[in-house]
C-alpha atoms as a PDB file:
ATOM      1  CA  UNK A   1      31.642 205.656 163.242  1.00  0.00           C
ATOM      2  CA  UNK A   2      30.254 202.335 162.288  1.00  0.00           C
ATOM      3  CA  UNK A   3      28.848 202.256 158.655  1.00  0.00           C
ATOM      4  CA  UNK A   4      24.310 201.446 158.995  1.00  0.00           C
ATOM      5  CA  UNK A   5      23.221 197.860 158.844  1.00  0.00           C
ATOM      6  CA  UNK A   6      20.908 198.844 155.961  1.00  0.00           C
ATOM      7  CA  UNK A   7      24.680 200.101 154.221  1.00  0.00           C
ATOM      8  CA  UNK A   8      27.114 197.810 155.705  1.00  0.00           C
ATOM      9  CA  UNK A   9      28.780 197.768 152.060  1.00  0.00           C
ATOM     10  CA  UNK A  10      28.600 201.367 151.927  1.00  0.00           C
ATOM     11  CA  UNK A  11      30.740 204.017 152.209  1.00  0.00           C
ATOM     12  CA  UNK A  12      28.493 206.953 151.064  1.00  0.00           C
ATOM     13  CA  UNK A  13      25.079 207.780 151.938  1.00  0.00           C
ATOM     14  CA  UNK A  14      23.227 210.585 150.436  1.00  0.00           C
ATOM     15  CA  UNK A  15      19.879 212.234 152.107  1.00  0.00           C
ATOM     16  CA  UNK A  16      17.284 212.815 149.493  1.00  0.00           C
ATOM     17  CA  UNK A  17      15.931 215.667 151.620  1.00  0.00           C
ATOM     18  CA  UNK A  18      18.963 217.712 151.251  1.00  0.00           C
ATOM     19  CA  UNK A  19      21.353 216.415 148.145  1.00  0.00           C
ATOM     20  CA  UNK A  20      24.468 216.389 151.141  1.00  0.00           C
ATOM     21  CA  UNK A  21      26.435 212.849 150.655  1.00  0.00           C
ATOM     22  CA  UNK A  22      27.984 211.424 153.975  1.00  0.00           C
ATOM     23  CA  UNK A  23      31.266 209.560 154.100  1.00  0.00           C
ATOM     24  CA  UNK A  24      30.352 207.353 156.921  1.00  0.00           C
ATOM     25  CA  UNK A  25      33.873 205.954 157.514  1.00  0.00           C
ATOM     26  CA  UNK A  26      35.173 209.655 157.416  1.00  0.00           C
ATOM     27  CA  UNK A  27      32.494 210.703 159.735  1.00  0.00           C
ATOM     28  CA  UNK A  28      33.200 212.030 162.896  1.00  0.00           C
ATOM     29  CA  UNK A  29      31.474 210.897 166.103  1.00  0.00           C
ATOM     30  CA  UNK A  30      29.926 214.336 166.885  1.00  0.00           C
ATOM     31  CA  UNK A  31      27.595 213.797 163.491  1.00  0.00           C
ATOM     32  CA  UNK A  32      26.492 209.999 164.375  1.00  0.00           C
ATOM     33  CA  UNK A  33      23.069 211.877 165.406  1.00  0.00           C
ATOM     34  CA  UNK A  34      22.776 212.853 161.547  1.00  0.00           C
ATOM     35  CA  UNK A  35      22.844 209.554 160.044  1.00  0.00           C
ATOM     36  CA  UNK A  36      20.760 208.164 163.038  1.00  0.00           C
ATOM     37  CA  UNK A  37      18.143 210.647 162.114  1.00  0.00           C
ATOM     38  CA  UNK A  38      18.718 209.872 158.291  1.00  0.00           C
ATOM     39  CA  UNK A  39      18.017 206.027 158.633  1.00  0.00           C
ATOM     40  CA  UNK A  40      15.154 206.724 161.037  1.00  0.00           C
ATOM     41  CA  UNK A  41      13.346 209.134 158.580  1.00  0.00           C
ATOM     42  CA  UNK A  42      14.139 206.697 155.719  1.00  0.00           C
ATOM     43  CA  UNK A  43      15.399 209.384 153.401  1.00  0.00           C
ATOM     44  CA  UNK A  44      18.554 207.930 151.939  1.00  0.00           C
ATOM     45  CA  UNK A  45      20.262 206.820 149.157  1.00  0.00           C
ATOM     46  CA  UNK A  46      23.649 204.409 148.465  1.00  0.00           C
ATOM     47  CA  UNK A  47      25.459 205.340 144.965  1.00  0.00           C
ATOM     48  CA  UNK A  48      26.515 202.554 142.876  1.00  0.00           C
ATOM     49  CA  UNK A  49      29.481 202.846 142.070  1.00  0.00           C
ATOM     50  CA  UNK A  50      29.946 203.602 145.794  1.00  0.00           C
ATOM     51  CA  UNK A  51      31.794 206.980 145.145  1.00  0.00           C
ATOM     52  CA  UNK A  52      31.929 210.212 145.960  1.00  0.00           C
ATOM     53  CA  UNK A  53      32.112 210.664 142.129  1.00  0.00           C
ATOM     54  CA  UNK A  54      28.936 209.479 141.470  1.00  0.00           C
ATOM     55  CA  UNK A  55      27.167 211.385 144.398  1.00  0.00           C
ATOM     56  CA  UNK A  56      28.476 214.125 142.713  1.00  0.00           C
ATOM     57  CA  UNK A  57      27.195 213.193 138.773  1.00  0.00           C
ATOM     58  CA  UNK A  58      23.643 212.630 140.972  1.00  0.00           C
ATOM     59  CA  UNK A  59      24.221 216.361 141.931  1.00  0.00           C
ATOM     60  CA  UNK A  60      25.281 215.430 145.421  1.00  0.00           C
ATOM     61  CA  UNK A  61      27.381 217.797 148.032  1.00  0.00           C
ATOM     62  CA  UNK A  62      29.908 216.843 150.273  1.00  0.00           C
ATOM     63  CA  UNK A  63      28.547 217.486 153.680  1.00  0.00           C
ATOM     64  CA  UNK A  64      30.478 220.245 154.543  1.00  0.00           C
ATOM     65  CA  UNK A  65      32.820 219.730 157.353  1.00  0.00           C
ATOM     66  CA  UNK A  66      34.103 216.950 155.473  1.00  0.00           C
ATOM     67  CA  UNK A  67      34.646 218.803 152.290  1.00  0.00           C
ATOM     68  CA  UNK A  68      37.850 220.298 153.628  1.00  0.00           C
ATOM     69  CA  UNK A  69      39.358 217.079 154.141  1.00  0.00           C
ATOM     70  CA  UNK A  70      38.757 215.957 150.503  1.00  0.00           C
ATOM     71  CA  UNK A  71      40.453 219.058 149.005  1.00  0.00           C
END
């Protein structure tokens, strides 16, 4: 999947809504609705440093089918 305009430099996203943090680059095609819907409802987030670290210290979540990768 192609990373957002709004997040071109950005490899995580969080949704305020829900504390999950996306790895757009890791992100499968069958989820492109979810960001879609994220950037539409304006609810998002970029981490600086862009990391999943960070998310995390923010209290971030790996959305979940990507969390098995990661391990």
């Amino acid at each position: 999947m192609q990373r957002p305009g709004k997040f071109e430099h950005n490899r995580f996203v969080g949704d305020k809504r829900t504390q999950v943090v996306y790895d757009v680059d890791e992100l499968g095609a069958e989820h492109a609705d979810l960001i879609e819907e994220l950037m539409e409802a304006e609810t998002f987030l970029c981490f600086g440093p862009d990391t999943l670290a960070e998310a995390r210290n923010r209290g971030y979540r790996l959305f979940g089918p990507q969390r098995a990768s990661t391990v």
